[in-house]
N, C-alpha and C. Protein backbone atom coordinates (compact mmCIF):
# COMPACT_ATOMS: atom_id res chain seq x y z
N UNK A 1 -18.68 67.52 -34.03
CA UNK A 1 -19.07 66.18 -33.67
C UNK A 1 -20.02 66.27 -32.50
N UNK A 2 -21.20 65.49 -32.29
CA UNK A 2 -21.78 65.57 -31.41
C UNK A 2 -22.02 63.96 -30.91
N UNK A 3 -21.94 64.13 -29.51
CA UNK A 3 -21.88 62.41 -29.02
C UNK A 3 -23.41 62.39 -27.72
N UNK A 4 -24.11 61.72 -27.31
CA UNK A 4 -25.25 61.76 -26.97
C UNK A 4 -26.34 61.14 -27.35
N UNK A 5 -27.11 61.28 -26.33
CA UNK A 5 -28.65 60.06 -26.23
C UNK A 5 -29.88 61.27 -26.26
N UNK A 6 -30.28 61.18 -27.79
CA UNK A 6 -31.88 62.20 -27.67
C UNK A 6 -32.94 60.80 -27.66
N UNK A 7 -33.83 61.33 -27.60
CA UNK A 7 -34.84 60.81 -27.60
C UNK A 7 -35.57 60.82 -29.25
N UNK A 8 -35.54 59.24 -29.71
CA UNK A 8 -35.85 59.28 -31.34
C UNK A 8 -34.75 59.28 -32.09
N UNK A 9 -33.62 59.56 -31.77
CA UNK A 9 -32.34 59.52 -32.44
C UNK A 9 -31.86 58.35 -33.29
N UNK A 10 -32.00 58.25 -34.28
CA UNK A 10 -31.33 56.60 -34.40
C UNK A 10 -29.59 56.43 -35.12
N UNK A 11 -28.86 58.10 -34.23
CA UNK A 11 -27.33 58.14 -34.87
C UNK A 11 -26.62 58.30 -33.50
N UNK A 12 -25.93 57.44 -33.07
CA UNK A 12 -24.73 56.93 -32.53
C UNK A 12 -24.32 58.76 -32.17
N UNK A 13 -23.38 58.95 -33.39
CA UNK A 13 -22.69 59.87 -33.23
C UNK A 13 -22.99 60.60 -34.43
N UNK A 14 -22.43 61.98 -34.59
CA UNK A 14 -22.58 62.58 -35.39
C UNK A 14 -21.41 63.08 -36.35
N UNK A 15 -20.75 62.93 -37.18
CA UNK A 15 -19.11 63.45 -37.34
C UNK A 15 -19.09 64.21 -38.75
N UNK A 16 -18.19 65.28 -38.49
CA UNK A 16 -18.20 66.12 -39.96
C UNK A 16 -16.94 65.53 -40.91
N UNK A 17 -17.38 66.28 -41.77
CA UNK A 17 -16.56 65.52 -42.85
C UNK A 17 -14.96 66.36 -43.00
N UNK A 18 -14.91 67.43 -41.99
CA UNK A 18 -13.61 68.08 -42.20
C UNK A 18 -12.81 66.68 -40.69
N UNK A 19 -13.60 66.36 -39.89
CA UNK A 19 -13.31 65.34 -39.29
C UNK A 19 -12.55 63.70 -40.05
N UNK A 20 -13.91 63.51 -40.73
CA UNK A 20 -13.35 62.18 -41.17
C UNK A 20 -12.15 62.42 -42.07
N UNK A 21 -12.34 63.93 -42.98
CA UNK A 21 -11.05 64.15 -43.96
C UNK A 21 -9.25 63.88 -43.08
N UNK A 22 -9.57 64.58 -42.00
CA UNK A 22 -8.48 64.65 -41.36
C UNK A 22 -8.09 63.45 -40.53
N UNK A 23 -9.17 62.41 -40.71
CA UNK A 23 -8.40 61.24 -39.59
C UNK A 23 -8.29 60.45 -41.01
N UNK A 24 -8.89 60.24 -42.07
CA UNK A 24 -8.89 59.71 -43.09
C UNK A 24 -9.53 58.23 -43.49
N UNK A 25 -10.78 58.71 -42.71
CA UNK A 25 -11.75 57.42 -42.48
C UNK A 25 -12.28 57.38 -43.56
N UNK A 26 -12.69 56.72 -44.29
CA UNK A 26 -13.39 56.17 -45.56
C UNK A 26 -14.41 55.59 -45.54
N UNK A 27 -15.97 56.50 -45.85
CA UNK A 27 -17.00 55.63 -45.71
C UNK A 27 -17.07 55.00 -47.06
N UNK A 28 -17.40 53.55 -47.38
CA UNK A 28 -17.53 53.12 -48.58
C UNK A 28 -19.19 52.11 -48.76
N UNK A 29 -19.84 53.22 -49.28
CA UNK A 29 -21.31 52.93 -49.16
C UNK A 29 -21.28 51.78 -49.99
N UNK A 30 -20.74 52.05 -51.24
CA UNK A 30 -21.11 50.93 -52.36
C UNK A 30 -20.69 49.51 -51.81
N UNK A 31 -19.97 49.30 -50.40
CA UNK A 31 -19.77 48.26 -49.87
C UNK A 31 -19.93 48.06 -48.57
N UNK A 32 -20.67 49.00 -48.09
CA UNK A 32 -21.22 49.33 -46.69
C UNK A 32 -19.77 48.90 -45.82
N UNK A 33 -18.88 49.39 -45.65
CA UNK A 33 -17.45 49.06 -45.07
C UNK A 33 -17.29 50.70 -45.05
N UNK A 34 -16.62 50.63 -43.48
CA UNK A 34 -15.99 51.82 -42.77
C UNK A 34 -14.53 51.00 -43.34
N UNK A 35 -13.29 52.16 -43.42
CA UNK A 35 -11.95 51.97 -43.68
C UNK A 35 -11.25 53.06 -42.91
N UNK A 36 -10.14 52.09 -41.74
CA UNK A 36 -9.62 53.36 -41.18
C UNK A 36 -8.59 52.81 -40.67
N UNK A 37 -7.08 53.78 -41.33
CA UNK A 37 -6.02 53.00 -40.83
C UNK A 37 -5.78 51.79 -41.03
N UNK A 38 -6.24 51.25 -42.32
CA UNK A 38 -5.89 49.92 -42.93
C UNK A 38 -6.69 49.01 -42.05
N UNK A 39 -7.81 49.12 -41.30
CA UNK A 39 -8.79 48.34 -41.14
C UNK A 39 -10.14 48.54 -41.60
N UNK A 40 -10.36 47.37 -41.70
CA UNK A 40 -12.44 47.60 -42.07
C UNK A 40 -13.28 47.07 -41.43
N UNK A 41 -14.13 47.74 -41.51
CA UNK A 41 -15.43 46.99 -39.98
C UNK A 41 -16.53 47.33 -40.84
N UNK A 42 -17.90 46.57 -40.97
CA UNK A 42 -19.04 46.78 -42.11
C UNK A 42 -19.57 47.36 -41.15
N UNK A 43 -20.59 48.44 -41.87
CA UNK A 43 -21.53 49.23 -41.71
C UNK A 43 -22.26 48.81 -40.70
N UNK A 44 -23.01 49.39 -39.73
CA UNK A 44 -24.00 48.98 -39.07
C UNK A 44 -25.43 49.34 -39.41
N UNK A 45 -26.10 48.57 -39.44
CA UNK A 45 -28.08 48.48 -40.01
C UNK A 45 -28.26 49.26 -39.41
N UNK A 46 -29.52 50.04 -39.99
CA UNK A 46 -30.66 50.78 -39.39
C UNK A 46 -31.06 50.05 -38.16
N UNK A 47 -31.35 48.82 -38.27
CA UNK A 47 -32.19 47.99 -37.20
C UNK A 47 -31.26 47.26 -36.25
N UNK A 48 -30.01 47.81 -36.30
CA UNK A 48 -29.28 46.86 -35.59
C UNK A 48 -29.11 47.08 -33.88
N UNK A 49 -29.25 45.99 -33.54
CA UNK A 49 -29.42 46.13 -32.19
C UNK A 49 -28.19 46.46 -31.19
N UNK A 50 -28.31 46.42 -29.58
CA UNK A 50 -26.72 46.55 -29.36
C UNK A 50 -26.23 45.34 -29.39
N UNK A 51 -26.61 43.85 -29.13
CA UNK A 51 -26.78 42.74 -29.23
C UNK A 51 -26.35 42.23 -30.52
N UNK A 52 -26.25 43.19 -31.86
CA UNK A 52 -25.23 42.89 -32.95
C UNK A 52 -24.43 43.25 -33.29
N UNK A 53 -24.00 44.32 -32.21
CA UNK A 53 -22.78 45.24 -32.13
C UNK A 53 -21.58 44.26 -31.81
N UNK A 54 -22.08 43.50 -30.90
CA UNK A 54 -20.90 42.55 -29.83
C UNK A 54 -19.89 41.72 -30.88
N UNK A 55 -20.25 41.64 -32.14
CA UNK A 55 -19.19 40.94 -32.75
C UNK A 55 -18.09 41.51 -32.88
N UNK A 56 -18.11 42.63 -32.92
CA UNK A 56 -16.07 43.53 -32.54
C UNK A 56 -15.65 43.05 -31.09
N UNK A 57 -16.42 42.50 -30.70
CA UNK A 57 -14.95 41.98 -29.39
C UNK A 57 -14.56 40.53 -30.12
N UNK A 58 -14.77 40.01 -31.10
CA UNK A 58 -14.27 39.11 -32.05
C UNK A 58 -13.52 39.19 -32.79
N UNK A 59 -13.11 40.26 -33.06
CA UNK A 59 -11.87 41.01 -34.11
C UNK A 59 -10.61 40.90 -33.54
N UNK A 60 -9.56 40.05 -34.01
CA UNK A 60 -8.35 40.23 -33.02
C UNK A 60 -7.73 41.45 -33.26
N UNK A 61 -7.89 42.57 -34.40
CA UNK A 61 -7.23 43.71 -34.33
C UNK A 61 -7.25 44.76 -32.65
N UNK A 62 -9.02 43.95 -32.91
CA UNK A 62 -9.67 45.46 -31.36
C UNK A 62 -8.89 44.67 -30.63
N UNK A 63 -8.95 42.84 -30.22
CA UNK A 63 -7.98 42.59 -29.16
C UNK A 63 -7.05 42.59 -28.75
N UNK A 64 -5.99 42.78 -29.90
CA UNK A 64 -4.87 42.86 -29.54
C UNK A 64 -4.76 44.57 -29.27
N UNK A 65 -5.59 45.63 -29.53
CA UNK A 65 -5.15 46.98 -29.28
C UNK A 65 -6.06 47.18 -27.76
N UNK A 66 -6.95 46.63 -27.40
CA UNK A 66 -7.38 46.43 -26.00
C UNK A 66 -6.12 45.98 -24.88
N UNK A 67 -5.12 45.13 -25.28
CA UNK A 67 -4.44 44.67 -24.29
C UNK A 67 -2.87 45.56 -24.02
């Protein structure tokens, strides 16, 4: 996994798939939905800004595991 700011980068993070096997995250392209631990959060755009990120502090799952 690699976590970091290059220059031109347009990936967050980087994660292998013996990773996602073992936490048992589910990418599901055909519905652009991440699945993990019986939650789902949609995909994020190519173009998406951080400014459209902010809708997960709207999720009462993240809020109630924030508190």
């Amino acid at each position: 996994m690699h976590v970091g700011t290059l220059e031109g980068v347009q990936y967050d993070m980087i994660v292998g798939n013996d990773l996602l096997e073992s936490l048992k995250i589910d990418l599901k392209y055909s519905s652009a939905m991440i699945e993990w631990d019986g939650a789902e959060v949609p995909m994020r755009s190519r173009d998406a800004t951080i400014e459209d990120l902010y809708y997960i502090n709207d999720m009462p799952c993240l809020q109630e595991a924030a508190e």
